[in-house]
C-alpha atoms as a PDB file:
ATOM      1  CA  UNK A   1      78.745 -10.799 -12.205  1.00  0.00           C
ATOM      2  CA  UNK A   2      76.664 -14.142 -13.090  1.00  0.00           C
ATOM      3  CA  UNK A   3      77.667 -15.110  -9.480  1.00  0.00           C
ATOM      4  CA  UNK A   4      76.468 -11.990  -8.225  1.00  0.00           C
ATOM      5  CA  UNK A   5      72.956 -12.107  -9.933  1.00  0.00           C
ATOM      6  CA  UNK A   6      72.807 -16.150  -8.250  1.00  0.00           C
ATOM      7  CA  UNK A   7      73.662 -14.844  -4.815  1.00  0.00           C
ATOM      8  CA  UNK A   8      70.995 -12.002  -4.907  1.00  0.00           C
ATOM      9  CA  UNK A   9      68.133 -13.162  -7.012  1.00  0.00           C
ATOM     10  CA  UNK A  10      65.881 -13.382  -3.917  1.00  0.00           C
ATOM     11  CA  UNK A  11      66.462  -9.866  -3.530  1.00  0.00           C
ATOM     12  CA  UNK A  12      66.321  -8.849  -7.093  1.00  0.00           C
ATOM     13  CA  UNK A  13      62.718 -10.588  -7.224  1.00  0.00           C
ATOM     14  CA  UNK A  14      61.473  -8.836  -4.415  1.00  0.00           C
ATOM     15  CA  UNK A  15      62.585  -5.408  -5.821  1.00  0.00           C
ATOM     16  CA  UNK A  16      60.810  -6.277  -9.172  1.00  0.00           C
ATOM     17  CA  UNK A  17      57.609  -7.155  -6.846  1.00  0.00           C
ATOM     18  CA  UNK A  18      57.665  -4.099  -5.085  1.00  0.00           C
ATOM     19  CA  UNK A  19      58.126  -2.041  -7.624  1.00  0.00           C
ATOM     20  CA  UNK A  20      55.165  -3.731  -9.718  1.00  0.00           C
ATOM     21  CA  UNK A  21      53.176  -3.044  -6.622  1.00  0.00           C
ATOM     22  CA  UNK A  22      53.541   0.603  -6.756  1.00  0.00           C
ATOM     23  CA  UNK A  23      53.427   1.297 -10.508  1.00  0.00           C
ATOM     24  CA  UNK A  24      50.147  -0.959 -10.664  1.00  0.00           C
ATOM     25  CA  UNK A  25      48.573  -1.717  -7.272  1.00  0.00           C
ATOM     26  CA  UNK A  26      48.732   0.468  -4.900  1.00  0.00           C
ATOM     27  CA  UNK A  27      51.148   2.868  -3.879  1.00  0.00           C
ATOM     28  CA  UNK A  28      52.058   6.287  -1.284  1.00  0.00           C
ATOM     29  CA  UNK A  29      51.975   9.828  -2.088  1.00  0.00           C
ATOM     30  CA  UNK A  30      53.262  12.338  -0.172  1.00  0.00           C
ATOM     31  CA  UNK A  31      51.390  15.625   0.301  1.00  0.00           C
ATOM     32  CA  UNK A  32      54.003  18.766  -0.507  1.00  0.00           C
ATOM     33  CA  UNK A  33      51.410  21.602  -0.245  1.00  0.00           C
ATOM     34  CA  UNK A  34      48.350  22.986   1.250  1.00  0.00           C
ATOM     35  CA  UNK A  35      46.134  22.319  -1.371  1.00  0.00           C
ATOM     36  CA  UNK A  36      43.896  20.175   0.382  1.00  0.00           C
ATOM     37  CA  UNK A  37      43.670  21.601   3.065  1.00  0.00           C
ATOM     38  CA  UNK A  38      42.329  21.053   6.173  1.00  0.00           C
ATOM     39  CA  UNK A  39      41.500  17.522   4.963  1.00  0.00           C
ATOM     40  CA  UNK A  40      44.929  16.869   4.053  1.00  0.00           C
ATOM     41  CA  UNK A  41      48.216  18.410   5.935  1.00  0.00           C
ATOM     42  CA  UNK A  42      51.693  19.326   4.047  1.00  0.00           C
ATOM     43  CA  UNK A  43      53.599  15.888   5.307  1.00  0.00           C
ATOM     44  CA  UNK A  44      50.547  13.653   5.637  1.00  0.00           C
ATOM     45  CA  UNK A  45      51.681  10.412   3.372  1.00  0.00           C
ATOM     46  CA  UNK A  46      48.228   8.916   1.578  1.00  0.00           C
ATOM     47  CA  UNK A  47      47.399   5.745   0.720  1.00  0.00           C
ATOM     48  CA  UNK A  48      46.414   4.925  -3.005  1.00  0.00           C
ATOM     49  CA  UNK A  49      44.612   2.120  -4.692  1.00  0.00           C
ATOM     50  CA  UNK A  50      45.882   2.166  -8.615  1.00  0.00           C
ATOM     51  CA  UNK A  51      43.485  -0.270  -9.450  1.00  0.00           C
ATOM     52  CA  UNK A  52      40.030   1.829  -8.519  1.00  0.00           C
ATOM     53  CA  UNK A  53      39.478   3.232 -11.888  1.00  0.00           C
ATOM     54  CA  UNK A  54      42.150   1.608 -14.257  1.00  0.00           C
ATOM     55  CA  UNK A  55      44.575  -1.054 -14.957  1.00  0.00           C
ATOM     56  CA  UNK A  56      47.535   0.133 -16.659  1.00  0.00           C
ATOM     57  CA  UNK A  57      50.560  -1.278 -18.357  1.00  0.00           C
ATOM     58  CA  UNK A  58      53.105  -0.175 -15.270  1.00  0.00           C
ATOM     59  CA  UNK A  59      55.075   3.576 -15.801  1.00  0.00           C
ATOM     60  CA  UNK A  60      53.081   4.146 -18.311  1.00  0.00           C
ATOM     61  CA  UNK A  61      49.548   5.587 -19.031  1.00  0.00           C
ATOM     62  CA  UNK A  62      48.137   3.047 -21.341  1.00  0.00           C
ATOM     63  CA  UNK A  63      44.727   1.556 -19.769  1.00  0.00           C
ATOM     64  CA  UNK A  64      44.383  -2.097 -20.588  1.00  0.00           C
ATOM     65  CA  UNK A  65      40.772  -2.332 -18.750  1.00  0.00           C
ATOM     66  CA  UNK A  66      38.398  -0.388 -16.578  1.00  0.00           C
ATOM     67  CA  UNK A  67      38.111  -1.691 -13.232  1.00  0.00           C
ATOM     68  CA  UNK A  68      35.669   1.122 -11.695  1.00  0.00           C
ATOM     69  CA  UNK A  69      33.414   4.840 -12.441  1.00  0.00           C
ATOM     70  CA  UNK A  70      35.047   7.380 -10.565  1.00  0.00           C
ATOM     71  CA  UNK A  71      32.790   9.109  -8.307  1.00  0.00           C
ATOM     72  CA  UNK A  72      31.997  12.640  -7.540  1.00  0.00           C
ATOM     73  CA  UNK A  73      33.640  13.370  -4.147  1.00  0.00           C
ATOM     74  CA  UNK A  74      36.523  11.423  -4.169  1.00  0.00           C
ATOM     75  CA  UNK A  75      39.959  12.215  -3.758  1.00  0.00           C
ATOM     76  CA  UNK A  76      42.248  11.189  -6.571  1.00  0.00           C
ATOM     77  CA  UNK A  77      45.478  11.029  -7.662  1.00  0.00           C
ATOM     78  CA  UNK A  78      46.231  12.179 -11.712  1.00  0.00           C
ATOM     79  CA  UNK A  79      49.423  13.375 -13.598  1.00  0.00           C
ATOM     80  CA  UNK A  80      48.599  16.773 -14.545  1.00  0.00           C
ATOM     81  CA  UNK A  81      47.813  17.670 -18.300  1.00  0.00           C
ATOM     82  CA  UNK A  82      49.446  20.984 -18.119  1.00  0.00           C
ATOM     83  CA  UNK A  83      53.201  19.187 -17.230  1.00  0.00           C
ATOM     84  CA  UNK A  84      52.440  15.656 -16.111  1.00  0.00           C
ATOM     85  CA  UNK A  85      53.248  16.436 -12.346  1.00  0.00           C
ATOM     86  CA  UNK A  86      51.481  14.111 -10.126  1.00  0.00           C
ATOM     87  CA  UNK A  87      48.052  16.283  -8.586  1.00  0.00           C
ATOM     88  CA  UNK A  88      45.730  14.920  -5.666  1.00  0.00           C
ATOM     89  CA  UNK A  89      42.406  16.704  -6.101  1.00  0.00           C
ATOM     90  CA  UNK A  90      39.062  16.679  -5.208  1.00  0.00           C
ATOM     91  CA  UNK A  91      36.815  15.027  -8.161  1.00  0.00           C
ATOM     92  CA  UNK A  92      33.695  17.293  -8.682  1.00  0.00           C
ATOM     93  CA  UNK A  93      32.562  17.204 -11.757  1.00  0.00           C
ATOM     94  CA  UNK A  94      32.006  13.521 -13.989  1.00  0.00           C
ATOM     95  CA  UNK A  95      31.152  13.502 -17.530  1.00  0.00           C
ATOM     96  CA  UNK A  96      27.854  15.056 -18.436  1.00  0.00           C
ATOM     97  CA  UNK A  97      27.947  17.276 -15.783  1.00  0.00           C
ATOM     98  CA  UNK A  98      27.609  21.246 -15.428  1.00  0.00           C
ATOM     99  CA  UNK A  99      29.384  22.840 -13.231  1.00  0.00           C
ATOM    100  CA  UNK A 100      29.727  26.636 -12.237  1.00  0.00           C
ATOM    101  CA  UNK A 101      31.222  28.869  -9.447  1.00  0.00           C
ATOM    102  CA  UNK A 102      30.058  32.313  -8.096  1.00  0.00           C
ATOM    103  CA  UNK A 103      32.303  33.944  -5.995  1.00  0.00           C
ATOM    104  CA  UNK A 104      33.023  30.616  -4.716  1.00  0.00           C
ATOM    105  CA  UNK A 105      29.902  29.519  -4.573  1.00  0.00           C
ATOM    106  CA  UNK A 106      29.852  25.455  -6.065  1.00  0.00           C
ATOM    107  CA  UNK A 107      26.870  24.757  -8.089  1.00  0.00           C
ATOM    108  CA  UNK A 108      26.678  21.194  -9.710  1.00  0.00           C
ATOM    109  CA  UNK A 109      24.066  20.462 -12.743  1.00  0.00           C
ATOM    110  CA  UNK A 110      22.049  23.774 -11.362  1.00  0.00           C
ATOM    111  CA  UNK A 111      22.344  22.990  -7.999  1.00  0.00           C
ATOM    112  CA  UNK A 112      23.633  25.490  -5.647  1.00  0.00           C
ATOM    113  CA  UNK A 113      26.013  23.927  -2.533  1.00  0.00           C
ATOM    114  CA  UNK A 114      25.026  24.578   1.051  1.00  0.00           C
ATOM    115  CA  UNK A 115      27.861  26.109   3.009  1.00  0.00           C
ATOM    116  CA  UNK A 116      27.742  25.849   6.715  1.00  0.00           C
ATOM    117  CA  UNK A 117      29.593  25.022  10.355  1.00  0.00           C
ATOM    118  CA  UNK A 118      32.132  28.063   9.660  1.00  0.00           C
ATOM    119  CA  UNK A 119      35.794  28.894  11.220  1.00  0.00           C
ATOM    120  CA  UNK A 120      37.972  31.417  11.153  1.00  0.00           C
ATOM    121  CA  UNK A 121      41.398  30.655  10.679  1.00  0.00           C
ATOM    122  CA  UNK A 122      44.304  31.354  10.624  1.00  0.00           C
ATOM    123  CA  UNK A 123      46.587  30.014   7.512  1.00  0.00           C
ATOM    124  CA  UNK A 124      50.203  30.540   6.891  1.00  0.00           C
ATOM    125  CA  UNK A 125      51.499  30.264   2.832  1.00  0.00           C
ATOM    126  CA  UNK A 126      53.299  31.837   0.414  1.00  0.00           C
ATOM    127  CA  UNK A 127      56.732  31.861   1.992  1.00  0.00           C
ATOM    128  CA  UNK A 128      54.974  32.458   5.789  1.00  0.00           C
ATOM    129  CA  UNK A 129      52.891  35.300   5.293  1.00  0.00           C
ATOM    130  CA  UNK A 130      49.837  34.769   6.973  1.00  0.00           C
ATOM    131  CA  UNK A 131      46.606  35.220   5.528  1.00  0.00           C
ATOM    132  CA  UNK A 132      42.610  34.904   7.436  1.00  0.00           C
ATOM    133  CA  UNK A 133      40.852  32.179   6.012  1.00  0.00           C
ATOM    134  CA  UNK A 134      37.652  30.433   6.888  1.00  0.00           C
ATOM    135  CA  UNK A 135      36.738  26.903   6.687  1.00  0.00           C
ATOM    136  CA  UNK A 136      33.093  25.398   5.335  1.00  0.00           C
ATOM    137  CA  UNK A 137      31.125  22.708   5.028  1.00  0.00           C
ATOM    138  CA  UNK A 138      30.378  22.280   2.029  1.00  0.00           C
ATOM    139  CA  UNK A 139      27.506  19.890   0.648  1.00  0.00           C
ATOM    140  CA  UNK A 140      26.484  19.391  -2.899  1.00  0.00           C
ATOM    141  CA  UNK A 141      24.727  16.389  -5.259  1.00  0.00           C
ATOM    142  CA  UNK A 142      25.182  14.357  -2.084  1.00  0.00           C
ATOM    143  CA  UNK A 143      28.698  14.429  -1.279  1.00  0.00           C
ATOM    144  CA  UNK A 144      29.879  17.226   1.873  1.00  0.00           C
ATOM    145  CA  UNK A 145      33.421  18.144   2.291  1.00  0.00           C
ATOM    146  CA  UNK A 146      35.136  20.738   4.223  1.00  0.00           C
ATOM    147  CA  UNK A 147      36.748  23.482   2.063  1.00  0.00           C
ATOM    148  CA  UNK A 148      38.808  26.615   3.137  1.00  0.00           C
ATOM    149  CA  UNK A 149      38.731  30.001   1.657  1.00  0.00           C
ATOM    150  CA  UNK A 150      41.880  32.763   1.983  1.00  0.00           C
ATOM    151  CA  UNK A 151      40.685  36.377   2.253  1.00  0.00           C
ATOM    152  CA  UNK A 152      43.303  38.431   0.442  1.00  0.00           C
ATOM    153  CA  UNK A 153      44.787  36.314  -1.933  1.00  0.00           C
ATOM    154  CA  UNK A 154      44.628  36.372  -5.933  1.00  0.00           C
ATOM    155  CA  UNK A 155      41.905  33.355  -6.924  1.00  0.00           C
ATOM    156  CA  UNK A 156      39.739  32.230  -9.722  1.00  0.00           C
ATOM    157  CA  UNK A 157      36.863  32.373  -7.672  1.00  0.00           C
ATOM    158  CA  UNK A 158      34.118  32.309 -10.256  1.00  0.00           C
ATOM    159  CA  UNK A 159      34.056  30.440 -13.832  1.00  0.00           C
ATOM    160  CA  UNK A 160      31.223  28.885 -16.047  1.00  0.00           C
ATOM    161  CA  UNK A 161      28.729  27.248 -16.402  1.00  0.00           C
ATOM    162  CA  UNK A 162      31.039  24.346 -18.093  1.00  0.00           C
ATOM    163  CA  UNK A 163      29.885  20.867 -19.282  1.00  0.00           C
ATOM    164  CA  UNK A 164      32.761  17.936 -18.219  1.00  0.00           C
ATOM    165  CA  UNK A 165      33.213  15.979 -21.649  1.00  0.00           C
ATOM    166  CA  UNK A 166      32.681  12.350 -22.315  1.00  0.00           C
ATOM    167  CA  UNK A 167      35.761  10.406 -20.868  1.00  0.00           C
ATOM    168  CA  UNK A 168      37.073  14.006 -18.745  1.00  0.00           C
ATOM    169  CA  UNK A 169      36.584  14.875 -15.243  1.00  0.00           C
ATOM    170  CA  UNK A 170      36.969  18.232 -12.997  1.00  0.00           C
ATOM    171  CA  UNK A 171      39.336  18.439 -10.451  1.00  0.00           C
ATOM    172  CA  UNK A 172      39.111  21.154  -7.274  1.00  0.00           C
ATOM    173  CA  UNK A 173      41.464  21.414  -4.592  1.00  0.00           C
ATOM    174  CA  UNK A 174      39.607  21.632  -0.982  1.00  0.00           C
ATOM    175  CA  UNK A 175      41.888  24.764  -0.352  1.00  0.00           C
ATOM    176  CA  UNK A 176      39.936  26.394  -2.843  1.00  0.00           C
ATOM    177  CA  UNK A 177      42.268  29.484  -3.466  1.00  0.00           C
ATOM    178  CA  UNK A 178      45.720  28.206  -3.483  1.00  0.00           C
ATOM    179  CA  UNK A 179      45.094  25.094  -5.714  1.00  0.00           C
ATOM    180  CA  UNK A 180      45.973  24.777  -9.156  1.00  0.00           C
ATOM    181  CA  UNK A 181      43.478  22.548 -10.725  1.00  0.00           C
ATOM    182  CA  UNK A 182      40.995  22.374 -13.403  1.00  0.00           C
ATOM    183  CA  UNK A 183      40.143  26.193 -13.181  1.00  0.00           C
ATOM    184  CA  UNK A 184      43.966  26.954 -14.511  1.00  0.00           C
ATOM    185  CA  UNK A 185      44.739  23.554 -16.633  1.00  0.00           C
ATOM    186  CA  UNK A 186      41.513  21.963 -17.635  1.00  0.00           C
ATOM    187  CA  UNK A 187      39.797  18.394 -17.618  1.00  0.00           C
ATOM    188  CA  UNK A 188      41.468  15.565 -17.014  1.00  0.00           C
ATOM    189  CA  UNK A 189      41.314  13.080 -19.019  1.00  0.00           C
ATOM    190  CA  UNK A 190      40.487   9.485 -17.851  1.00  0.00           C
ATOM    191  CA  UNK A 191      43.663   7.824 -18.698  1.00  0.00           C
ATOM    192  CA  UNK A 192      45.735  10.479 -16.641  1.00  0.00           C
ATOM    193  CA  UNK A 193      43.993   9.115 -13.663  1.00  0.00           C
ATOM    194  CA  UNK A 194      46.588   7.343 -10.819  1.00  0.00           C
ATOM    195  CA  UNK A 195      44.217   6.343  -8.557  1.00  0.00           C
ATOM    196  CA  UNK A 196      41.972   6.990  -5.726  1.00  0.00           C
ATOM    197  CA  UNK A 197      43.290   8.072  -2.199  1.00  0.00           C
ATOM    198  CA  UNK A 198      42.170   6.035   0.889  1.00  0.00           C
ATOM    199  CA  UNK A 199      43.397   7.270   4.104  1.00  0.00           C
ATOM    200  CA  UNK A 200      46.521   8.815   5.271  1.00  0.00           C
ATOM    201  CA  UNK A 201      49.153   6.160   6.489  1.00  0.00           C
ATOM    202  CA  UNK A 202      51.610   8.281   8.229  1.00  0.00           C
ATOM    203  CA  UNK A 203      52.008  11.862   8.734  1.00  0.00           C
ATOM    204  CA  UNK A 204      54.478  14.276  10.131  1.00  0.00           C
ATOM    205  CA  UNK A 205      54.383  18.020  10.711  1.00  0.00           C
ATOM    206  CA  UNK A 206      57.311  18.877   7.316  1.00  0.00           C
ATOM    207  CA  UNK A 207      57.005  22.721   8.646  1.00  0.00           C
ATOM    208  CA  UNK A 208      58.189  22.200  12.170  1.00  0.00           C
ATOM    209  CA  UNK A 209      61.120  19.314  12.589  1.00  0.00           C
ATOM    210  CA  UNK A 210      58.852  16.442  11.199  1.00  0.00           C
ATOM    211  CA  UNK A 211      57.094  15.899  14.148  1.00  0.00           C
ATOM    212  CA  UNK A 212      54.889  12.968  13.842  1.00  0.00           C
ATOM    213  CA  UNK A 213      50.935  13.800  14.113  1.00  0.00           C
ATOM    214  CA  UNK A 214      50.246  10.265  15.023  1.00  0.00           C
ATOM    215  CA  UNK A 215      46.680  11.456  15.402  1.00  0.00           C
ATOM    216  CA  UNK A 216      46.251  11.434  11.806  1.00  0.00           C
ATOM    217  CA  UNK A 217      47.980   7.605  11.202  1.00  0.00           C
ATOM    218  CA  UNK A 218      45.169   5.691   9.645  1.00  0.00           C
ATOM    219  CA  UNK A 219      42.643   8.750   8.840  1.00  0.00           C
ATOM    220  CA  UNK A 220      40.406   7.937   6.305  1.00  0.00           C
ATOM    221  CA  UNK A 221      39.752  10.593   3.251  1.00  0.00           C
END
């Protein structure tokens, strides 16, 4: 065994590397539902920079030091604090903030969002039934996203006003109704946050024989 561990210590230093990279630097996260959609595709792979908001002691969720603010608009990464799944979500709402929606209307510390460039779509989900949807423009407190709403589906469409606590942060999907997020489990805490998502480094279409969509390689979030 000793002249086992000799032969392939080269190795065994590169897999203790890598896998420091990932639980600490930067790491990939695959994208297994439509939550984001139509920024981000079932089968798109993201990259994701640990190190935007926190360092942490790796597989764990203790924060030794802050190493950024997140921002409203981003797209982050978070174990959830329902069941500790890993969620990627749309940050809306930062501490001190009040934020409401009206029949999914976004308002952000009274302000109301401005919805516009509108398409109807067509969206397949639950188990391939296929549902209209249209997709928005959404702009609000300076950030603009696009967002998609499903006609005919059971949603949380409306909820506050609510104030984000101290050290907490709201989380939306861009697929507004068929995302579990902050309207169903809450705030998330700061030291829950993974890490912010940069771009998508590969991505293949999961629902038809993993075609590549190498026009989505590189796209930034």
């Amino acid at each position: 065994m000793g002249r086992w561990f000799s032969t392939n210590k080269g190795f065994l230093v590169f897999l203790m590397c890598f896998g420091l990279f990932r639980t600490a630097i930067a790491d990939w996260n695959p994208i297994p539902s439509g939550s984001m959609r139509p920024n981000l595709l079932e089968g798109d792979v993201v990259f994701v920079n640990r190190l935007a908001y926190n360092v942490k002691v790796p597989l764990t969720d203790v924060v030794l030091a802050h190493t950024g603010e997140p921002q409203r608009g981003e797209v982050v990464t978070f174990s959830s604090p329902q069941d500790g799944m890993r969620l990627i979500k749309r940050l809306v709402g930062v501490p001190g903030d009040t934020v409401e929606m009206r029949d999914e209307m976004l308002f952000i510390n009274g302000e109301a969002a401005r919805y516009d460039a509108a398409e109807a779509v067509r969206e397949s989900i639950y188990l391939g039934r296929i549902f209209n949807a249209t997709r928005l423009t959404e702009k609000v407190q300076g950030n603009e996203r696009r967002v998609q709403w499903l006609h005919g589906v059971a949603a949380r469409r409306s909820f506050g006003p609510i104030t984000v606590p101290e050290g907490e942060y709201l989380m939306l999907g861009d697929n507004r109704d068929d995302s579990a997020d902050s309207r169903y489990f809450g705030f998330v805490p700061r030291h829950l946050l993974i890490g912010r998502a940069l771009g998508v480094l590969v991505s293949a279409d999961i629902q038809s024989n993993w075609i590549p969509r190498f026009e989505r390689f590189g796209l930034k979030l």
